[in-house]
Protein backbone atom coordinates (compact mmCIF):
# COMPACT_ATOMS: atom_id res chain seq x y z
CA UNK A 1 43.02 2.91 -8.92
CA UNK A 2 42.46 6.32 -10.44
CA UNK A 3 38.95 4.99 -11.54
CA UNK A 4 38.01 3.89 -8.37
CA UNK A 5 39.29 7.48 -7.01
CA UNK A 6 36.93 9.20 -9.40
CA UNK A 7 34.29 6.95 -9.21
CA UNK A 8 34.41 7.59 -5.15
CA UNK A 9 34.58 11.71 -5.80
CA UNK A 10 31.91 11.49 -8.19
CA UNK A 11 29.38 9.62 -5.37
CA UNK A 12 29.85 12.06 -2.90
CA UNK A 13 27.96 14.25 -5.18
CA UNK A 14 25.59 11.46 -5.29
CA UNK A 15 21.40 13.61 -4.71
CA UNK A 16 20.31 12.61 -1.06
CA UNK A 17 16.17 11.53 -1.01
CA UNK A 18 13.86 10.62 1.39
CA UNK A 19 11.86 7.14 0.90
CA UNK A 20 8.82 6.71 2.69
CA UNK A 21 6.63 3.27 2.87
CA UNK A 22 3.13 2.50 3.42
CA UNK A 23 1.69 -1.56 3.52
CA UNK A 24 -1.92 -2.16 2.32
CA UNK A 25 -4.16 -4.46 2.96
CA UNK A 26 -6.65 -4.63 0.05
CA UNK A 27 -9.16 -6.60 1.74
CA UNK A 28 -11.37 -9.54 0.67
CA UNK A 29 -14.93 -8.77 -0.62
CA UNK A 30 -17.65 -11.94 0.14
CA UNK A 31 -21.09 -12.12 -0.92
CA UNK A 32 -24.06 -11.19 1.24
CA UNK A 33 -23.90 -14.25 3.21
CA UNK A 34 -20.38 -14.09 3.16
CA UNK A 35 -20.01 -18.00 2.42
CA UNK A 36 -18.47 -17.09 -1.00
CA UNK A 37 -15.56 -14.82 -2.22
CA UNK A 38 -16.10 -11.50 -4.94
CA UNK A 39 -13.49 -10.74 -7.78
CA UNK A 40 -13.07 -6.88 -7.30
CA UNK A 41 -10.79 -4.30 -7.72
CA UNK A 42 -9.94 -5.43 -4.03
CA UNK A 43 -8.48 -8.40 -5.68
CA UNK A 44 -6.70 -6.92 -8.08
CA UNK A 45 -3.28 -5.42 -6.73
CA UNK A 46 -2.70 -2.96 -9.69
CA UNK A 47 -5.52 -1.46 -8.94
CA UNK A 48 -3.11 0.52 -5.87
CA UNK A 49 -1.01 2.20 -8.82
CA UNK A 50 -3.80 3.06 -10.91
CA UNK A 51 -5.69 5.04 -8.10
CA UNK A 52 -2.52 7.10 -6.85
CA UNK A 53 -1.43 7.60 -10.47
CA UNK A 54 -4.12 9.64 -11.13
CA UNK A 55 -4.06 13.56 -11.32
CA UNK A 56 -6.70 14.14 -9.22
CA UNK A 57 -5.70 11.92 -6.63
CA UNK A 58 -2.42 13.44 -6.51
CA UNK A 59 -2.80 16.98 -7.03
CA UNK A 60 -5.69 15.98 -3.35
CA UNK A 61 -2.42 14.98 -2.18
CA UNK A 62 -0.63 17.88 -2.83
CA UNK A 63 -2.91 20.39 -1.34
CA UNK A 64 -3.12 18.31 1.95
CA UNK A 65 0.84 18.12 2.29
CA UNK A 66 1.61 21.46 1.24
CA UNK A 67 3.51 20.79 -1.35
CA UNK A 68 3.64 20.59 -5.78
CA UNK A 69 2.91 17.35 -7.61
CA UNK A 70 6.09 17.58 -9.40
CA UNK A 71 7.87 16.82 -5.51
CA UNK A 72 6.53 13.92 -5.27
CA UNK A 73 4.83 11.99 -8.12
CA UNK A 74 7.95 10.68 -10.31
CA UNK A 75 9.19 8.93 -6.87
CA UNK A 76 5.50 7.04 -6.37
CA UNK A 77 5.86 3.16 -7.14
CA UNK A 78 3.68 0.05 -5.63
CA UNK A 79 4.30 -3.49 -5.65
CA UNK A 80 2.64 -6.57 -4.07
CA UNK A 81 4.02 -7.87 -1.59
CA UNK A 82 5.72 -11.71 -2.18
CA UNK A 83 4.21 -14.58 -1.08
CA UNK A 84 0.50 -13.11 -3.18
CA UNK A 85 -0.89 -15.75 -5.47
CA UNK A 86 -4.25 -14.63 -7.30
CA UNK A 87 -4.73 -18.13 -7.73
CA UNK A 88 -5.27 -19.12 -4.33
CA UNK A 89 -7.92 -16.57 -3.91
CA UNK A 90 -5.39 -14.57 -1.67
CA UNK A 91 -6.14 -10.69 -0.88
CA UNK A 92 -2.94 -9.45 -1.89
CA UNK A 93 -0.80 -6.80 0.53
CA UNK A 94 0.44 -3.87 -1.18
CA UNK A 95 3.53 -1.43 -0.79
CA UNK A 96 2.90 1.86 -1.25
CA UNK A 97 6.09 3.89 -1.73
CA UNK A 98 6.77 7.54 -2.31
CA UNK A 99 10.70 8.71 -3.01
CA UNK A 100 10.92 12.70 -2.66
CA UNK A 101 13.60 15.46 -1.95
CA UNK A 102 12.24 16.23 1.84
CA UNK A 103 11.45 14.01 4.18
CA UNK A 104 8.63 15.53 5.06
CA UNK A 105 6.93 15.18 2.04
CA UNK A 106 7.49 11.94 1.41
CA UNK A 107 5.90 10.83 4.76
CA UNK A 108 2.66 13.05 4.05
CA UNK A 109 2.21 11.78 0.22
CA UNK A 110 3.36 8.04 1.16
CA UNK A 111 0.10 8.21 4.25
CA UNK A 112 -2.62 10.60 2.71
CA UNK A 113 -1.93 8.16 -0.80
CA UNK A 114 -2.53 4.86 1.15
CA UNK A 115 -5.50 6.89 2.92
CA UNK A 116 -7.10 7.64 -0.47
CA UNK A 117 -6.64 4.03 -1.73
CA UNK A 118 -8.05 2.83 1.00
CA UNK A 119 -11.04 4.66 1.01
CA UNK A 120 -11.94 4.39 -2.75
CA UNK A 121 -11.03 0.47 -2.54
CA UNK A 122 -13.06 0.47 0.61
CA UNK A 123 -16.66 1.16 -0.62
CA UNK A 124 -18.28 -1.85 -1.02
CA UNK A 125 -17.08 -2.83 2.62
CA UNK A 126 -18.06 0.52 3.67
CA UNK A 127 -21.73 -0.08 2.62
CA UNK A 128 -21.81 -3.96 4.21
CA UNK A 129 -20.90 -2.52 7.39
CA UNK A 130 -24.03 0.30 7.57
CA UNK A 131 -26.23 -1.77 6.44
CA UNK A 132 -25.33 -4.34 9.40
CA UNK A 133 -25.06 -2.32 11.87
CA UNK A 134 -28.80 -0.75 11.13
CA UNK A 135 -29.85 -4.57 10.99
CA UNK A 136 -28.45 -4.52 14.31
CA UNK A 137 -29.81 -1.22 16.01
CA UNK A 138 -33.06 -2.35 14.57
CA UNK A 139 -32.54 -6.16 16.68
CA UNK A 140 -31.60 -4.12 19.51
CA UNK A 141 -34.96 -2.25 19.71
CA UNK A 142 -36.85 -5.36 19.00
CA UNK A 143 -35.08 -7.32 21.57
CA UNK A 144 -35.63 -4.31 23.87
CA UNK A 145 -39.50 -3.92 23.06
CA UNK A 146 -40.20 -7.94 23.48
CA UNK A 147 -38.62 -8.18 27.00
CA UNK A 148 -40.70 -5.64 28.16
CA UNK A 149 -43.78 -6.92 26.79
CA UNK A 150 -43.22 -10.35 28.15
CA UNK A 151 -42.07 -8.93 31.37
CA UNK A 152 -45.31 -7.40 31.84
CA UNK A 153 -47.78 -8.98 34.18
CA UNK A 154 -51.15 -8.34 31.64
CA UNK A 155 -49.85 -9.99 28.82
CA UNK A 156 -51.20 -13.57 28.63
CA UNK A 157 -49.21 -16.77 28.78
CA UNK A 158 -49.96 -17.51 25.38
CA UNK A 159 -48.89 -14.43 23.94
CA UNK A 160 -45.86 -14.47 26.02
CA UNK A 161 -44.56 -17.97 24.56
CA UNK A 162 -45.26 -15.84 21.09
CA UNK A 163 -43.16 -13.03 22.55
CA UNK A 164 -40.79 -15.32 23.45
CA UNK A 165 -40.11 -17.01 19.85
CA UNK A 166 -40.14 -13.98 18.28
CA UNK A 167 -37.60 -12.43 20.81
CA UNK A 168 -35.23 -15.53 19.94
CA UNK A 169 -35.48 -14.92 16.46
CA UNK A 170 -34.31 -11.68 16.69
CA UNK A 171 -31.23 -12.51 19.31
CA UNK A 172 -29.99 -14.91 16.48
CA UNK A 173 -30.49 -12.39 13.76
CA UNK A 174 -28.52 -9.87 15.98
CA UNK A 175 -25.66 -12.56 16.33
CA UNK A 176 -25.77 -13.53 12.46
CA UNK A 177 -25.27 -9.72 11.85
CA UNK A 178 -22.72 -9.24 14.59
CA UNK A 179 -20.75 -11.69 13.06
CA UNK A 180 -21.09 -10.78 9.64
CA UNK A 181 -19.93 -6.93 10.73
CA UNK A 182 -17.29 -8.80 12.22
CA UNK A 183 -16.08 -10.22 9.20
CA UNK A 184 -16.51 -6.93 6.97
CA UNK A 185 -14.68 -4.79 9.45
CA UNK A 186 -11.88 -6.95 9.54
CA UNK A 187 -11.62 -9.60 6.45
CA UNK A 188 -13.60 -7.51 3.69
CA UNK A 189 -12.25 -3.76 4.47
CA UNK A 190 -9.20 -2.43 3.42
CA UNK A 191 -6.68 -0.86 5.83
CA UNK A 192 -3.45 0.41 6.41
CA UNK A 193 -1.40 -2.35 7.94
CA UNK A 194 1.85 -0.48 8.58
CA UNK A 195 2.27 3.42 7.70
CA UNK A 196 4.89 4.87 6.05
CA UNK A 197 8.16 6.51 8.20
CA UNK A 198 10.28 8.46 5.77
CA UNK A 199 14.21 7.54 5.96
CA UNK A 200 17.65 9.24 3.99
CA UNK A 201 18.19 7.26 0.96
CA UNK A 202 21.10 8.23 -1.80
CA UNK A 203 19.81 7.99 -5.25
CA UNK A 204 23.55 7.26 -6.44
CA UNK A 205 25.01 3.76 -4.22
CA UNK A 206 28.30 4.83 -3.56
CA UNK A 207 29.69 1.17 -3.46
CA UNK A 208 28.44 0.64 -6.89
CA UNK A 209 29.73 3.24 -8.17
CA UNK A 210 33.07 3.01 -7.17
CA UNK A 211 33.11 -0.69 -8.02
CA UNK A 212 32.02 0.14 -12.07
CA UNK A 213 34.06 3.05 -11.72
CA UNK A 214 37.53 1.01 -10.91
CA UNK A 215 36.35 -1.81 -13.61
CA UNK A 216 35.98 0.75 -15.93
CA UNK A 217 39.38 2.03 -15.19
CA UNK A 218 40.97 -1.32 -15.50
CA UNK A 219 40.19 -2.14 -18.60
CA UNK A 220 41.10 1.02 -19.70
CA UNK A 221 44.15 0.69 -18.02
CA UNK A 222 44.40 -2.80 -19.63
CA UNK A 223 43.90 -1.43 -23.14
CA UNK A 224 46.16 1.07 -23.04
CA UNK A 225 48.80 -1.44 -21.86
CA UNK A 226 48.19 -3.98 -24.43
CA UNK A 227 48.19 -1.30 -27.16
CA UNK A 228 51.51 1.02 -25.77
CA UNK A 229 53.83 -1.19 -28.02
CA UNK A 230 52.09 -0.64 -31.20
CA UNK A 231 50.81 2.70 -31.06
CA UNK A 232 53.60 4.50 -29.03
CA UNK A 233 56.38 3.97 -31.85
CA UNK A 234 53.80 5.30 -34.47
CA UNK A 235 53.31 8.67 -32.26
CA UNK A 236 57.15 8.85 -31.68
CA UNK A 237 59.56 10.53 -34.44
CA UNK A 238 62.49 8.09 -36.03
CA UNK A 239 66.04 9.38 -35.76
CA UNK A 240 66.83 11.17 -38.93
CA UNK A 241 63.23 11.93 -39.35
């Protein structure tokens, strides 16, 4: 009982933090025709903790939330989310958590971290997605130029069937690419799925501690109970002595 009694007093002391959670997605890189999937760092879910590990990244971090390094980067952890298996080719989700003192901060570093991830995962993706939609500005004016030519009353009927093939080649050029920025924006990109909300935590579970606390205290109690016979006398002076 008196364990459990200090082990109680001794939690209320227990330091209050602020968690804060961000969820990844890491996205899946294909090839050019995007038929076929690319081992990259997308694929590789430690490559989360490696990026906001980093000094740079975090002292970025810092300057954008107002705040030291030292507030924030012992509390940063990641971890994939379960269910990932590399083996099934799966783009893995990872969680992005950042433990600090003020809520505040926690929130800032957890979103502006994720943000940074995402960006430096995100280049390869980034590039896919300019370079389609250019393909498809370019269709666009193309498509644009040809209807006008074959719309006009000048141009020959044999050079408007020539229009004509051409114009269809670009249309399903412009859908090919369509569909392939499709697919980068949304299968080969990495986002943010869910961003991070900062909530009270206590560093110190009171339940737990008051639990090993009172076990403690029993076997203490238990000791000193099985030993009281044997050691007692010895302390205690004889008659006559």
């Amino acid at each position: 009982v008196a364990g459990a009694v200090i082990g109680y007093l001794v939690s209320l002391g227990g330091t209050q933090v602020y968690s804060a959670t961000a969820t990844l997605y890491l996205g899946q890189p294909t090839s050019a025709s995007g038929n076929s999937q690319l081992q990259t760092l997308n694929t590789n879910p430690s490559s989360v903790g490696t990026i906001v590990h980093t000094q740079q990244v975090d002292l970025a971090v810092a300057t954008t939330c107002k705040t030291t390094v030292k507030e924030f980067r012992k509390g940063i952890s990641t971890q994939a989310v379960t269910g990932y298996l590399s083996k099934n080719g799966q783009s893995p989700l990872v969680q992005l958590t950042v433990q600090a003192k003020k809520a505040k901060v926690a929130q800032c570093a957890a979103n502006n971290l994720a943000k940074i991830a995402q960006n430096k995962l995100g280049t390869f993706a980034a590039g896919k997605i300019l370079n389609f939609k250019a393909q498809i500005a370019a269709d666009d004016k193309d498509i644009k130029t040809f209807q006008g030519a074959i719309s006009d009353p000048s141009i020959s009927s044999t050079d408007k069937l020539i229009l004509e093939t051409t114009l269809r080649s670009d249309q399903q050029d412009k859908i090919a690419a369509t569909q392939l920025l499709l697919q980068a924006q949304q299968v080969e990109a990495p986002r943010e799925v869910v961003g991070a909300t900062a909530q009270k935590i206590t560093a110190r579970s009171r339940r737990n501690t008051v639990v090993i606390a009172a076990l403690i205290g029993l076997i203490l109690g238990a000791l000193a109970a099985l030993l009281w016979d044997s050691v007692v006398p010895r302390l205690v002076p004889r008659n006559g002595d």
